[in-house]
Protein backbone atom coordinates (compact mmCIF):
# COMPACT_ATOMS: atom_id res chain seq x y z
CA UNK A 1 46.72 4.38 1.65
CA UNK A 2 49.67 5.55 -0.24
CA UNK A 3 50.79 2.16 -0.30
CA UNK A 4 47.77 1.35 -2.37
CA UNK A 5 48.33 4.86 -4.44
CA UNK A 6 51.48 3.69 -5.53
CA UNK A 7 51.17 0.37 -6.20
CA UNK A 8 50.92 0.31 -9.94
CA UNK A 9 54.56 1.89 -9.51
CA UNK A 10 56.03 -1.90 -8.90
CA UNK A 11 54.73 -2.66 -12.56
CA UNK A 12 56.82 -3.72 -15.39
CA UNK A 13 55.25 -0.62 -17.31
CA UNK A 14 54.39 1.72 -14.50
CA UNK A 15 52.09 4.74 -15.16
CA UNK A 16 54.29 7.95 -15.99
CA UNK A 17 53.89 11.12 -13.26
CA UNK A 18 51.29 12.74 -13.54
CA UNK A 19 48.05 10.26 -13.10
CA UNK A 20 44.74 10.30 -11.85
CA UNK A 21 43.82 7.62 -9.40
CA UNK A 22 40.33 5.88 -8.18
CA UNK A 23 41.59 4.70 -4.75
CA UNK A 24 38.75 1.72 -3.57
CA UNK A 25 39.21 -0.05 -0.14
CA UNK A 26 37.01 -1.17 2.68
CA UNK A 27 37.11 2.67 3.57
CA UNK A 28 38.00 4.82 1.14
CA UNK A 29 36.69 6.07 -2.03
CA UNK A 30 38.57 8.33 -3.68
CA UNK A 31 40.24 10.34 -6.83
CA UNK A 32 43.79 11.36 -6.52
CA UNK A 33 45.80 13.42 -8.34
CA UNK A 34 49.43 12.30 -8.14
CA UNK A 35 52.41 14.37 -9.41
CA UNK A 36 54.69 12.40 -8.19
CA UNK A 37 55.57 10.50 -4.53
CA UNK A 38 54.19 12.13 -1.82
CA UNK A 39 52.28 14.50 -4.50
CA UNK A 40 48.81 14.17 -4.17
CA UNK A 41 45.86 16.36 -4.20
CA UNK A 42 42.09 15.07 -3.65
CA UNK A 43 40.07 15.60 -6.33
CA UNK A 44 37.03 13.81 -4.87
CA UNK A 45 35.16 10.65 -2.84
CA UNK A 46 32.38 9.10 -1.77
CA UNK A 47 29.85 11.43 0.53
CA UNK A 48 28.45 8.44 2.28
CA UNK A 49 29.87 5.26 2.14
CA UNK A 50 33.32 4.08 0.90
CA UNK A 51 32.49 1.21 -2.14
CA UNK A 52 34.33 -1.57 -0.29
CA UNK A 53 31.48 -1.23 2.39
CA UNK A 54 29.29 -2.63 0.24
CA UNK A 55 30.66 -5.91 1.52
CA UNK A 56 30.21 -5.85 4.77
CA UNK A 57 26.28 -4.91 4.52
CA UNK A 58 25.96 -7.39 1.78
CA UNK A 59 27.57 -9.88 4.48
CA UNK A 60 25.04 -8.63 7.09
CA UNK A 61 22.03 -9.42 4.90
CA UNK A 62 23.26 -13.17 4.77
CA UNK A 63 23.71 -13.36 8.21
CA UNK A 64 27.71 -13.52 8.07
CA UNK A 65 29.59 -12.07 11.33
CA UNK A 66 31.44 -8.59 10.92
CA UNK A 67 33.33 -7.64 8.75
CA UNK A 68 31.79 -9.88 6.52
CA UNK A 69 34.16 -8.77 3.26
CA UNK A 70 35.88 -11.54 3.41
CA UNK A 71 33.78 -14.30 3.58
CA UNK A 72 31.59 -12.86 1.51
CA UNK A 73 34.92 -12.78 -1.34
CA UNK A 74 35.38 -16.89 -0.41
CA UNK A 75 31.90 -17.79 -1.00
CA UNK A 76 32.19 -15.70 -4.54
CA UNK A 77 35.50 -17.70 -5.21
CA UNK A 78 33.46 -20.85 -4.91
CA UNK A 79 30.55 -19.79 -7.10
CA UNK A 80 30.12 -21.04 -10.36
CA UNK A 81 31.49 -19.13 -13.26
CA UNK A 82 28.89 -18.16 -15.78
CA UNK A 83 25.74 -19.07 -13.53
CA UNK A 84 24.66 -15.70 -14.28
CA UNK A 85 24.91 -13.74 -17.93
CA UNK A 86 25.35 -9.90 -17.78
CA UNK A 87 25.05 -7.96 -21.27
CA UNK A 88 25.98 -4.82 -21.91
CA UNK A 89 23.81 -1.82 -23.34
């Protein structure tokens, strides 16, 4: 995961030590401290299930085969921009 942590590093305008991090994957959800490489303290995540699983059980409930992420993220690639309006508060 520290690959992921640290991948805003290989910016042209990386963040500047210290930042707080939301790391999101297929299994993790979590907030990082980092102080610098190989500094990092847990400041929190997800009790129940990581955000990225949200894909695979979406993928289950359209019959796709496990893990279903990333079919699920080809079929949204082919969808058709704008088909649905979301408005803010």
């Amino acid at each position: 995961m520290e690959g992921h942590l640290l991948a805003p590093m290989l910016e042209d305008n990386p963040p500047a030590f210290p930042f707080v991090a939301l790391l999101v994957s297929g299994g993790h959800t979590q907030l990082i401290s980092v102080t610098g490489i190989g500094q990092y303290e847990l400041l929190g995540e997800s009790i129940d299930d990581a955000a990225g699983e949200a894909f695979d059980k979406t993928a289950k409930l359209l019959g796709l085969d496990y893990p279903g992420g990333p079919m699920l993220s080809k079929m949204a690639s082919q969808g058709t921009e704008g088909r649905f309006v979301f408005r803010g508060r």
